[in-house]
PDB file of N, CA and C in Angstrom:
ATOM      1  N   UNK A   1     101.707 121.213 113.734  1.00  0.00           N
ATOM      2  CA  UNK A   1     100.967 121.886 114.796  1.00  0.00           C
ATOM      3  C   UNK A   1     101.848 122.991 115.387  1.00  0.00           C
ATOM      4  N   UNK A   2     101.165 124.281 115.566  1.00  0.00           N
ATOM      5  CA  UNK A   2     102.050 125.549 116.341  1.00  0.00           C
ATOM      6  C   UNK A   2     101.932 125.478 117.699  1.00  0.00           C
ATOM      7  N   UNK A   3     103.352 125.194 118.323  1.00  0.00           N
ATOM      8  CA  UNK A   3     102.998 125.511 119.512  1.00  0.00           C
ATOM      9  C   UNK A   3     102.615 126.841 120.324  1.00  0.00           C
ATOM     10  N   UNK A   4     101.556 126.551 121.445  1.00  0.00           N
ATOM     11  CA  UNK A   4     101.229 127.792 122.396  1.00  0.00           C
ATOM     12  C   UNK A   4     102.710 128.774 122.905  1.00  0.00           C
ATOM     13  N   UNK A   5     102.772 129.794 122.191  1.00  0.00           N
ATOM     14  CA  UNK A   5     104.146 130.574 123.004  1.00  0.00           C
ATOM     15  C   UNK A   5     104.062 130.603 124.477  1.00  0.00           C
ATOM     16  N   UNK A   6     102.927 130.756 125.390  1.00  0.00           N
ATOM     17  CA  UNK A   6     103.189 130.720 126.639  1.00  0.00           C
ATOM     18  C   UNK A   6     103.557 129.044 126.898  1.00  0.00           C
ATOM     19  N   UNK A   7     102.733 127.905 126.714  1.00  0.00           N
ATOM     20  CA  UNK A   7     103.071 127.121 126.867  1.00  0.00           C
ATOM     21  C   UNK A   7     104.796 126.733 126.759  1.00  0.00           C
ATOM     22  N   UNK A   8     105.702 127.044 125.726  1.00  0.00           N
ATOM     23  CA  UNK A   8     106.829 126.831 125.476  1.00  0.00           C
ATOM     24  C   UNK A   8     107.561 127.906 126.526  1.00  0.00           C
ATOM     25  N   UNK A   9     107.442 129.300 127.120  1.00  0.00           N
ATOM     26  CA  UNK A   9     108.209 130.077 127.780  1.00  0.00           C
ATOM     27  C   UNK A   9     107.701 129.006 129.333  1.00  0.00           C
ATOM     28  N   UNK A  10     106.546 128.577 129.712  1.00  0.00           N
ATOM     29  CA  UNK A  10     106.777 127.885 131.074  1.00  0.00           C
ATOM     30  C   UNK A  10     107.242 126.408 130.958  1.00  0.00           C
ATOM     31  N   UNK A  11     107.333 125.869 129.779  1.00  0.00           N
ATOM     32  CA  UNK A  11     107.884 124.693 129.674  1.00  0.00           C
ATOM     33  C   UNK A  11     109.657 124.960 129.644  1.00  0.00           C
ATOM     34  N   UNK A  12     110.012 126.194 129.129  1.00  0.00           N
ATOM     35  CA  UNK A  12     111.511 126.542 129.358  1.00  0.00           C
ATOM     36  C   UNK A  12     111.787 126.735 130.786  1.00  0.00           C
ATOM     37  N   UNK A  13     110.895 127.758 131.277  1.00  0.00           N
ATOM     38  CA  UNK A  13     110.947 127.965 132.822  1.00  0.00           C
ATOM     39  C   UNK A  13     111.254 126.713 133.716  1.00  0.00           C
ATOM     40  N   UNK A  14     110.033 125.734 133.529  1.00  0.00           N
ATOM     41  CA  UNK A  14     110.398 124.799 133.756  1.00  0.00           C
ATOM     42  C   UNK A  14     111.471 123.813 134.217  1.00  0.00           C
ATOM     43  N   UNK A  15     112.337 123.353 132.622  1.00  0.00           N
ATOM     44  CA  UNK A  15     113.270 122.788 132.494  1.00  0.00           C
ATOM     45  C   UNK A  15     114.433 123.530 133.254  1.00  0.00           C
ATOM     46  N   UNK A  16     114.613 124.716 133.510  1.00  0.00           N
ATOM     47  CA  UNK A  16     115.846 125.605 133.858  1.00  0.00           C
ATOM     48  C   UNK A  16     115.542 125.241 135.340  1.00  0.00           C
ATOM     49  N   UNK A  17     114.595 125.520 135.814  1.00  0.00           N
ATOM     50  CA  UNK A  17     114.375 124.924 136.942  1.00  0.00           C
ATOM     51  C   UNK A  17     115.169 123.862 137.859  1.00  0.00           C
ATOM     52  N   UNK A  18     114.371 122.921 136.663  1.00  0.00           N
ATOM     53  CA  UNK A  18     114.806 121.569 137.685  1.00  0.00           C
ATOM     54  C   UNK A  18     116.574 121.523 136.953  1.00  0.00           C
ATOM     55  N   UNK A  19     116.720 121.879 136.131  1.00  0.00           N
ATOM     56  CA  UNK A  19     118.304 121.967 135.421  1.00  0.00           C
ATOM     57  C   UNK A  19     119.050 122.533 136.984  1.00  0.00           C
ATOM     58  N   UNK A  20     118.713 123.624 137.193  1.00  0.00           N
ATOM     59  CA  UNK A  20     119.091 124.250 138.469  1.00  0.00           C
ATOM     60  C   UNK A  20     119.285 123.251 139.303  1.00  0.00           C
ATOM     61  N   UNK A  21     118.180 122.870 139.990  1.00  0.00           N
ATOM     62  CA  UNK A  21     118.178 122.364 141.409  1.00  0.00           C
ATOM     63  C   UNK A  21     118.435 120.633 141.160  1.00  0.00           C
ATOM     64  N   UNK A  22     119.080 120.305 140.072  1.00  0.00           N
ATOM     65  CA  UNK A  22     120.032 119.515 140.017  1.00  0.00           C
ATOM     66  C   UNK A  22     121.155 119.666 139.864  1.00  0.00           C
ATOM     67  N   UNK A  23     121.860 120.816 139.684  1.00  0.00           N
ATOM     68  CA  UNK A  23     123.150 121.325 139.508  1.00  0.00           C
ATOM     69  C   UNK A  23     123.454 121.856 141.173  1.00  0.00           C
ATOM     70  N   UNK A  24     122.819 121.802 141.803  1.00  0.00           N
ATOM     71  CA  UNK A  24     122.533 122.256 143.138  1.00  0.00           C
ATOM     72  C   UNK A  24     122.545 121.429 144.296  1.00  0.00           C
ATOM     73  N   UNK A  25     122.413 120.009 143.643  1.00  0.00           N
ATOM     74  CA  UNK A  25     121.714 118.909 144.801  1.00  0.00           C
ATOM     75  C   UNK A  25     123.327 118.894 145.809  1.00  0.00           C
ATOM     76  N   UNK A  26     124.464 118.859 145.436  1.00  0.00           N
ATOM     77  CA  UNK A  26     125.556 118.545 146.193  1.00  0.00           C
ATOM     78  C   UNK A  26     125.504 119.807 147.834  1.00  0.00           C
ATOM     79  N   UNK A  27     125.067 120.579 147.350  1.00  0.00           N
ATOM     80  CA  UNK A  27     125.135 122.100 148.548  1.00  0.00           C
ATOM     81  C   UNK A  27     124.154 121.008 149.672  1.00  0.00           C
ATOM     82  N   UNK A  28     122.816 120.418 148.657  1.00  0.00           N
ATOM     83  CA  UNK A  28     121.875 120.179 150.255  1.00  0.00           C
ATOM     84  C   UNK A  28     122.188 118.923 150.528  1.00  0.00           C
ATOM     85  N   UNK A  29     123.261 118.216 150.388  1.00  0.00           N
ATOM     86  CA  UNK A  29     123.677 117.194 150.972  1.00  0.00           C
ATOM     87  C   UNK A  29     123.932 117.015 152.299  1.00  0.00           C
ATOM     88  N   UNK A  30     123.904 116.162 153.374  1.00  0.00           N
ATOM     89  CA  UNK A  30     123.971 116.389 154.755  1.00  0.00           C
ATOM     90  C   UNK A  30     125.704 116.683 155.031  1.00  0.00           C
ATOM     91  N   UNK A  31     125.846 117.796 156.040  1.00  0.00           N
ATOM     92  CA  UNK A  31     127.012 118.117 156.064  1.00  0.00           C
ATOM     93  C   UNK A  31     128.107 117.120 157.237  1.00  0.00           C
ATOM     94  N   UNK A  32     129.256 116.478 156.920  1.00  0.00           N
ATOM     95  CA  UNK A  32     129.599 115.480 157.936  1.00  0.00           C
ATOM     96  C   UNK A  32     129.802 116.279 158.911  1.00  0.00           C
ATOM     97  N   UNK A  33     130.089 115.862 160.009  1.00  0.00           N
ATOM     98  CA  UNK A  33     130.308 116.158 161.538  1.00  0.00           C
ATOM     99  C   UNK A  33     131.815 115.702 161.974  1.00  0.00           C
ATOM    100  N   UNK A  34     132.448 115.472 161.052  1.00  0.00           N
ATOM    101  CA  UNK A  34     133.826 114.928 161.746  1.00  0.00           C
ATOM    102  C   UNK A  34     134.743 116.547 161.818  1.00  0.00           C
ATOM    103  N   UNK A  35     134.734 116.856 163.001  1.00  0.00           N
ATOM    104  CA  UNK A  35     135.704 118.154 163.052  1.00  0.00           C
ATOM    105  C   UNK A  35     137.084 117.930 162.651  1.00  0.00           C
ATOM    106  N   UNK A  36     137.437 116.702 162.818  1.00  0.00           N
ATOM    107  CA  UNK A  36     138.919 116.423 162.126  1.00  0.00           C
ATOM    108  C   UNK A  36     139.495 116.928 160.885  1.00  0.00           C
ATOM    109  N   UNK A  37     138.263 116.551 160.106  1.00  0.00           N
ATOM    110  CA  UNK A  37     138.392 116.901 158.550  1.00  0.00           C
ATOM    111  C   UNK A  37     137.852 117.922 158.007  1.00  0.00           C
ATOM    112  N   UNK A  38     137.336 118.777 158.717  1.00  0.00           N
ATOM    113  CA  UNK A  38     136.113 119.923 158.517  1.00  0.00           C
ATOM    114  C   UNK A  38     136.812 120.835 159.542  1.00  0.00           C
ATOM    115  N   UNK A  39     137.347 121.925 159.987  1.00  0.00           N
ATOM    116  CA  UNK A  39     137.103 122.742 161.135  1.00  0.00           C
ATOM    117  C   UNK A  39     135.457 123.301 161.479  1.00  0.00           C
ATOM    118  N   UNK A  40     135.594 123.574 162.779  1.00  0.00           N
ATOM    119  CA  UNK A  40     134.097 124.319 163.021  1.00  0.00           C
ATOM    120  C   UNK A  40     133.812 125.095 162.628  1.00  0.00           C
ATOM    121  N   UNK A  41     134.238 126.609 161.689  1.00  0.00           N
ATOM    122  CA  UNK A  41     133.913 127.273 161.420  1.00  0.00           C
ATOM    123  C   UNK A  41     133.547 126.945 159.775  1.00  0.00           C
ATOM    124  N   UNK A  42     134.944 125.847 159.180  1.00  0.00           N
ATOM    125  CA  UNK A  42     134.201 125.412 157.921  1.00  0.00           C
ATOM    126  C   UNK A  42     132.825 125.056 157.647  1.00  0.00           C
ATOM    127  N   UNK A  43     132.552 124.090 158.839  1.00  0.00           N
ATOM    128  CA  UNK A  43     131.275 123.241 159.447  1.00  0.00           C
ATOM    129  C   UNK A  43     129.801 123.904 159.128  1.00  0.00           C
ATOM    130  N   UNK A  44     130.481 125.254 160.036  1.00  0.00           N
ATOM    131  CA  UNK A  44     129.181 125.781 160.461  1.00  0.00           C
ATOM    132  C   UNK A  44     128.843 127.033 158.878  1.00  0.00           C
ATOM    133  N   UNK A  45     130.209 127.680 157.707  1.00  0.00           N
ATOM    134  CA  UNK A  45     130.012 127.526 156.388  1.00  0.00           C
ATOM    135  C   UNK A  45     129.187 126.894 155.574  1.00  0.00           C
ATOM    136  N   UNK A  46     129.659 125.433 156.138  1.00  0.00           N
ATOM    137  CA  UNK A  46     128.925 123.863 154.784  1.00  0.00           C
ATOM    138  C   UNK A  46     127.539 124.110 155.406  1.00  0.00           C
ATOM    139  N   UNK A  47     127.173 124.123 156.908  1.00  0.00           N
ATOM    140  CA  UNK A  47     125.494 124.157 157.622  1.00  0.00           C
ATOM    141  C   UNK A  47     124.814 125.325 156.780  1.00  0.00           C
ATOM    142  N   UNK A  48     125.370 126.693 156.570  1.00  0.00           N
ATOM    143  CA  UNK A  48     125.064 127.732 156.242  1.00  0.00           C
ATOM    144  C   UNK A  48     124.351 127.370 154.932  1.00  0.00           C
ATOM    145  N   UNK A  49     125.524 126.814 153.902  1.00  0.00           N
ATOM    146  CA  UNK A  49     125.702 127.059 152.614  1.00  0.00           C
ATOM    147  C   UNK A  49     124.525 125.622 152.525  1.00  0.00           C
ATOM    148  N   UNK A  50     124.329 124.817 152.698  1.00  0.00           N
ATOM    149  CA  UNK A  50     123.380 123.703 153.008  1.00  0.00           C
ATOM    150  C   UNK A  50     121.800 124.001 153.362  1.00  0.00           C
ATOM    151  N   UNK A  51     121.849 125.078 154.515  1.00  0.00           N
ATOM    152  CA  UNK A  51     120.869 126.013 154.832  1.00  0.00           C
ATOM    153  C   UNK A  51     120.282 126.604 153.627  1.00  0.00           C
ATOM    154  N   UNK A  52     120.966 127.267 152.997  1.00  0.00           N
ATOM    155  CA  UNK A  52     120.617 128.117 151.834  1.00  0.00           C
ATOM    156  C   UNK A  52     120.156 127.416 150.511  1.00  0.00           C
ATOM    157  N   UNK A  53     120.921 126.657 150.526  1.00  0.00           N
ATOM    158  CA  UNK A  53     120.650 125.791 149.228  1.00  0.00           C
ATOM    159  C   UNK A  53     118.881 125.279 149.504  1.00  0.00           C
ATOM    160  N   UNK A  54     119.173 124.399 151.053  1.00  0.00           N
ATOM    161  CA  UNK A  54     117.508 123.739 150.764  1.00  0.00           C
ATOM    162  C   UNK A  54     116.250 124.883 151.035  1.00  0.00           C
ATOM    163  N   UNK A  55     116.674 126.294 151.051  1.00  0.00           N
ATOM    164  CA  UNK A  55     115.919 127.116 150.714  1.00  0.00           C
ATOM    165  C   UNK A  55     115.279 127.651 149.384  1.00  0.00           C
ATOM    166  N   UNK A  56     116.871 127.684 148.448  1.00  0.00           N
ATOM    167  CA  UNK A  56     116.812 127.558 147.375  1.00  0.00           C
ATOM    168  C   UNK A  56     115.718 126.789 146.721  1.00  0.00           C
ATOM    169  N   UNK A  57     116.329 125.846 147.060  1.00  0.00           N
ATOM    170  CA  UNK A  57     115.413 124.677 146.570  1.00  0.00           C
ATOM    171  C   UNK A  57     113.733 124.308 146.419  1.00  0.00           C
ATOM    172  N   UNK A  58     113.178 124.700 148.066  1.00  0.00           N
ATOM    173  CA  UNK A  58     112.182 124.925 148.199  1.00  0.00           C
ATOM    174  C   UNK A  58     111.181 125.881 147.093  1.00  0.00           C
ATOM    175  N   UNK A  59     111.811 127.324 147.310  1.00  0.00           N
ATOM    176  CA  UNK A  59     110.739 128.210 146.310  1.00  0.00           C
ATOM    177  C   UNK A  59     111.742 127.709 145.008  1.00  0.00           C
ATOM    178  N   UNK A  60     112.340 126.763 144.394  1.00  0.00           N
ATOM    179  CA  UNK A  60     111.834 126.205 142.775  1.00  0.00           C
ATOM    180  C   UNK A  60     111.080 125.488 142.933  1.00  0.00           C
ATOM    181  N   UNK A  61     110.924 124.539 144.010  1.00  0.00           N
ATOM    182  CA  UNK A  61     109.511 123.805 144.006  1.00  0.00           C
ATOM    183  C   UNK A  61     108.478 124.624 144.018  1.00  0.00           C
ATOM    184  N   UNK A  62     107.719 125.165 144.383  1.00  0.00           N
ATOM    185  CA  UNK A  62     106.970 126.363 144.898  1.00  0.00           C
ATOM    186  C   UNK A  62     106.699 126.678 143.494  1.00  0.00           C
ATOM    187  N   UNK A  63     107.753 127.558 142.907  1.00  0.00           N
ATOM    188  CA  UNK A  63     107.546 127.855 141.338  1.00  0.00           C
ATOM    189  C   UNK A  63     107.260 126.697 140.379  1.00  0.00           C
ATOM    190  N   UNK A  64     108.042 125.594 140.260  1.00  0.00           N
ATOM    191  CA  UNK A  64     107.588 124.745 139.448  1.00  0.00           C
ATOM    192  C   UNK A  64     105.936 124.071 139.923  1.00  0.00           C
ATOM    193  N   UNK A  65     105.257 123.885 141.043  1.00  0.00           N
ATOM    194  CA  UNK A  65     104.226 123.620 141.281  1.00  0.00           C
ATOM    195  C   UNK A  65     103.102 125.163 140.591  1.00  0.00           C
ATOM    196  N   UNK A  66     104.014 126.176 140.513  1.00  0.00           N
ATOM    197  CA  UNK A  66     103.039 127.584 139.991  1.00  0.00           C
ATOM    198  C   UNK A  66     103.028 127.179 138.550  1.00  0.00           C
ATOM    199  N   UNK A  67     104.510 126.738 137.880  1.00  0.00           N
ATOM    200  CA  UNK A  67     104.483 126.220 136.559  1.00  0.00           C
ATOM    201  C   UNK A  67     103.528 125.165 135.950  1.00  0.00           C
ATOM    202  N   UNK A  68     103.412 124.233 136.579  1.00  0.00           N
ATOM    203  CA  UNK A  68     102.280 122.843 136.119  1.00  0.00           C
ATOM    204  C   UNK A  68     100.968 123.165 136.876  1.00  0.00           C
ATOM    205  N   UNK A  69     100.348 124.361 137.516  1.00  0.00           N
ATOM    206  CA  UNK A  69      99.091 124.717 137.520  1.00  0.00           C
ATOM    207  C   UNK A  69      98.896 126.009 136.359  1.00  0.00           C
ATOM    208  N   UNK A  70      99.822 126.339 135.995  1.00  0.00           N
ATOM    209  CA  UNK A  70      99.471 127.359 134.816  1.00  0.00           C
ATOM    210  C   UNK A  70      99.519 126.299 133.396  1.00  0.00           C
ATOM    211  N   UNK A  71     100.550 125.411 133.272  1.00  0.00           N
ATOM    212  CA  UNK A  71     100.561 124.510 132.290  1.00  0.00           C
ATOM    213  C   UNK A  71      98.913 123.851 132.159  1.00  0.00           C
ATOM    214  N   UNK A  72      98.304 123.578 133.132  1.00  0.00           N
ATOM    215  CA  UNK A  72      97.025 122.965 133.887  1.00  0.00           C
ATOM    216  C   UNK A  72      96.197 123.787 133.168  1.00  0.00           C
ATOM    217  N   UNK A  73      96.017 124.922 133.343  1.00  0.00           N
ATOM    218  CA  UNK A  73      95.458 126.180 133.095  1.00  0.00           C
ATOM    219  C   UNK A  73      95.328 126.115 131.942  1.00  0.00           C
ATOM    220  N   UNK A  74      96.291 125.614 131.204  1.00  0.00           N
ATOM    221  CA  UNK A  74      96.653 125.714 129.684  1.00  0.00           C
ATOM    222  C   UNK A  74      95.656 125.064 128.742  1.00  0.00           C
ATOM    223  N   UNK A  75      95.968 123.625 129.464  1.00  0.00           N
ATOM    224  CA  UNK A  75      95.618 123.042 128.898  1.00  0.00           C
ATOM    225  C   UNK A  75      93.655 122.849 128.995  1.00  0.00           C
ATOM    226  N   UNK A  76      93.293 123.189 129.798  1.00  0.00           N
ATOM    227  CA  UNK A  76      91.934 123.740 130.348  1.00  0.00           C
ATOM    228  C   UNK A  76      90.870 124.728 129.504  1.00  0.00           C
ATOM    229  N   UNK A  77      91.479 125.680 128.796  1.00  0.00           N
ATOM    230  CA  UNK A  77      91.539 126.636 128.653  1.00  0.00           C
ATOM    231  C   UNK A  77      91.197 128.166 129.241  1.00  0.00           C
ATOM    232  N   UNK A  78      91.735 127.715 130.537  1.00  0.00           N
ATOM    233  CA  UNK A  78      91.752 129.079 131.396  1.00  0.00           C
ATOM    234  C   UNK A  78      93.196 129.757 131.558  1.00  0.00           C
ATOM    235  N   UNK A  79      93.696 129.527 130.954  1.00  0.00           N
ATOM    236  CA  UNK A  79      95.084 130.379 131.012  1.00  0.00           C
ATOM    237  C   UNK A  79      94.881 131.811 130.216  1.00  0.00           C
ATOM    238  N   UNK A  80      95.198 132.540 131.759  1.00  0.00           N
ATOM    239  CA  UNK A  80      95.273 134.205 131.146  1.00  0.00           C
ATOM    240  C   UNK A  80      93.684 134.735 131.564  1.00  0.00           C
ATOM    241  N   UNK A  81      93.247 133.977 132.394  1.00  0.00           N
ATOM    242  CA  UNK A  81      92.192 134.380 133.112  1.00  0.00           C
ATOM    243  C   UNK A  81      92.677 134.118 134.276  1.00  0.00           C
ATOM    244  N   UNK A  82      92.221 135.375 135.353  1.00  0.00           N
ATOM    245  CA  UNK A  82      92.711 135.628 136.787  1.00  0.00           C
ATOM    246  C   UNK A  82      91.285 134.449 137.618  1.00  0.00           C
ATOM    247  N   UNK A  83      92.132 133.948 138.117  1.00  0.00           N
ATOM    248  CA  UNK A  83      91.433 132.802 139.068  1.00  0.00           C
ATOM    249  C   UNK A  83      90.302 133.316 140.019  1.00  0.00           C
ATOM    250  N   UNK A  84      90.606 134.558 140.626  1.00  0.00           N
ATOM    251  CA  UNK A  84      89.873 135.492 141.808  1.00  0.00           C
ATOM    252  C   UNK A  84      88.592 135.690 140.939  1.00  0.00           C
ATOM    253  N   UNK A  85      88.952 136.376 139.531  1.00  0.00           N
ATOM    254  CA  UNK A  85      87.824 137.516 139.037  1.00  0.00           C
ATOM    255  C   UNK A  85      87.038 137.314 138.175  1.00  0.00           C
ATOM    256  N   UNK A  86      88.104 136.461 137.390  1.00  0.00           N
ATOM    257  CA  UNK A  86      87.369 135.716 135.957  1.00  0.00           C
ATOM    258  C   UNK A  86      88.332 136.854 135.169  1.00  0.00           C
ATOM    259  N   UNK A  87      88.498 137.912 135.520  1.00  0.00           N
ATOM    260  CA  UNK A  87      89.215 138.832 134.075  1.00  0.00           C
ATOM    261  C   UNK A  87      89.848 138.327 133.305  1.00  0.00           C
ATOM    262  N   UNK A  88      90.242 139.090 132.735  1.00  0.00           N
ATOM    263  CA  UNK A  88      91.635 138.443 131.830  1.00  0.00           C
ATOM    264  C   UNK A  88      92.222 139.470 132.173  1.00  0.00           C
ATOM    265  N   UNK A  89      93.807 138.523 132.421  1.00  0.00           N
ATOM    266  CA  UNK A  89      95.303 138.861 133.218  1.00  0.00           C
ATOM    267  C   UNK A  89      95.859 139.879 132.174  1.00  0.00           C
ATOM    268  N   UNK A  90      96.949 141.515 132.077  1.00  0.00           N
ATOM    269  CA  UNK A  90      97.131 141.651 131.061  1.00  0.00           C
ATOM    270  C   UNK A  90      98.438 140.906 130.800  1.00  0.00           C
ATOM    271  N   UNK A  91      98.335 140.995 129.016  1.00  0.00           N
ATOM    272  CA  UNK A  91      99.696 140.625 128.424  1.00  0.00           C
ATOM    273  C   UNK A  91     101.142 140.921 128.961  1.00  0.00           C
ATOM    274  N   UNK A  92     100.926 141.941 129.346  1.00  0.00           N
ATOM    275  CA  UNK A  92     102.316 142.473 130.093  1.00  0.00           C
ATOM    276  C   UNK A  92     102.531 141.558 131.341  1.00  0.00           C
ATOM    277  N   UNK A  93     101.235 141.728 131.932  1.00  0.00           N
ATOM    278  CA  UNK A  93     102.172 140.620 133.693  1.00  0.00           C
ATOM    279  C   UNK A  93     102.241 139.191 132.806  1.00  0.00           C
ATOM    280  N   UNK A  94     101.373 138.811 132.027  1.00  0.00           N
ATOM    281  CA  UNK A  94     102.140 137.455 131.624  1.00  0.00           C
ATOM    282  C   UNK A  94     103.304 137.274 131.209  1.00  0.00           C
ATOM    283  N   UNK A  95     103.794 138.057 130.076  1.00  0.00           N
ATOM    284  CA  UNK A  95     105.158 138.735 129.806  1.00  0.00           C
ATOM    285  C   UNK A  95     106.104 138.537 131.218  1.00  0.00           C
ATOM    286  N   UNK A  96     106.223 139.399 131.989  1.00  0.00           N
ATOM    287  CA  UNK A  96     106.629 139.266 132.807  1.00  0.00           C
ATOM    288  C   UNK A  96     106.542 137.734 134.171  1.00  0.00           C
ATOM    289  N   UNK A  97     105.655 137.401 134.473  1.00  0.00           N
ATOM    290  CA  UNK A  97     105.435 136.119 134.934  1.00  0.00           C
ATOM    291  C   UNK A  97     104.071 135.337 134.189  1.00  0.00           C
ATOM    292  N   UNK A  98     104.763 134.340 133.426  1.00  0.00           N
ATOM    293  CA  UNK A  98     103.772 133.568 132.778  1.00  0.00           C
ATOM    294  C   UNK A  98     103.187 132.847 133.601  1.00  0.00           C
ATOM    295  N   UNK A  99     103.620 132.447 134.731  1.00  0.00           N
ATOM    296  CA  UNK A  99     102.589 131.656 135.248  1.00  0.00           C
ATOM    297  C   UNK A  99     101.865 132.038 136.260  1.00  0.00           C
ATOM    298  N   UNK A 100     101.112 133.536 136.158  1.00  0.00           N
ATOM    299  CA  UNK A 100     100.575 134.099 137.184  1.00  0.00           C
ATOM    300  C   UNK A 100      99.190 133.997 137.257  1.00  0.00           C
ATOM    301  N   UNK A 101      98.729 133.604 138.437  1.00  0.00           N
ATOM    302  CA  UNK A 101      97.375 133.120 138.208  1.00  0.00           C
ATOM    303  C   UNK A 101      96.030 134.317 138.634  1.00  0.00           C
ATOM    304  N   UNK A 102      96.515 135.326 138.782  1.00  0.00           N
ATOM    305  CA  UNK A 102      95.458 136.615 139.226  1.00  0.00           C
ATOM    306  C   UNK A 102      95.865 137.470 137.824  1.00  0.00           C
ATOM    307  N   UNK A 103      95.042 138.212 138.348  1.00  0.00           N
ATOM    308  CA  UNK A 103      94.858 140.153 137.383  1.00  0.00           C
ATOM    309  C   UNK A 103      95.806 140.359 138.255  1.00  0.00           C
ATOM    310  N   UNK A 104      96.166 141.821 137.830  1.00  0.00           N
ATOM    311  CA  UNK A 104      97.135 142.734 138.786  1.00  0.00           C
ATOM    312  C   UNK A 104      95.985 143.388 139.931  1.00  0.00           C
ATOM    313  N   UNK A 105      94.763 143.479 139.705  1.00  0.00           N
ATOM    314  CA  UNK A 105      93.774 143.748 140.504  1.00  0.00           C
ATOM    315  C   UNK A 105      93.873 143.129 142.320  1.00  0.00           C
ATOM    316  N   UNK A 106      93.526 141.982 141.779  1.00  0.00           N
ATOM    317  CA  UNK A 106      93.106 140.596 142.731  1.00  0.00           C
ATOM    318  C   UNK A 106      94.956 140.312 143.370  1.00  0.00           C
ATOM    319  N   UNK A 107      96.117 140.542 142.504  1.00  0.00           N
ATOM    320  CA  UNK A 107      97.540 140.144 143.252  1.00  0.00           C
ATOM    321  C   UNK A 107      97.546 140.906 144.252  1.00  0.00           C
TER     322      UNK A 107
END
């Protein structure tokens, strides 16, 4: 059986993903509070860098939830039809984001 090429570029997307935001999980760990062992300015660094991370984090969720409604899509067979219009999405924005769920019209 051949696999769907879009299917395999958001199933890569995918995996890099969560590959990421497991290579990541240590940043959104809660930062200790003992100033002894931390100075405050380190502190308020680790809060920063902690800050950022569970931002990070957030829009891959965000994207991977865009990933398994286009996978959805896939499997449906509405993938590459814009959700708004009914068109069909062109090749190029899929190219560019496979898991986009409008025309360039309707984005």
């Amino acid at each position: 059986m051949h696999e769907n090429p879009a299917r395999a570029r958001l199933e890569a997307l995918r995996d890099e993903l969560i590959s990421v935001s497991e290579a990541a999980r240590e940043d959104r760990k809660p930062v200790e509070l003992d100033q002894q062992s931390v100075g405050r300015l380190s502190r308020q660094d680790s809060l920063q860098v902690q800050a950022m991370a569970k931002a990070a984090d957030a829009r891959r969720a965000q994207e991977l939830r865009r990933i398994d409604v286009a996978l959805q899509r896939l499997d449906e067979g509405e993938y590459g039809w814009c959700v708004e219009c009914g068109e069909a999405i062109s090749e190029k924005r899929l190219e560019i984001d496979p898991a986009a769920p409008r025309c360039s019209a309707c984005a």
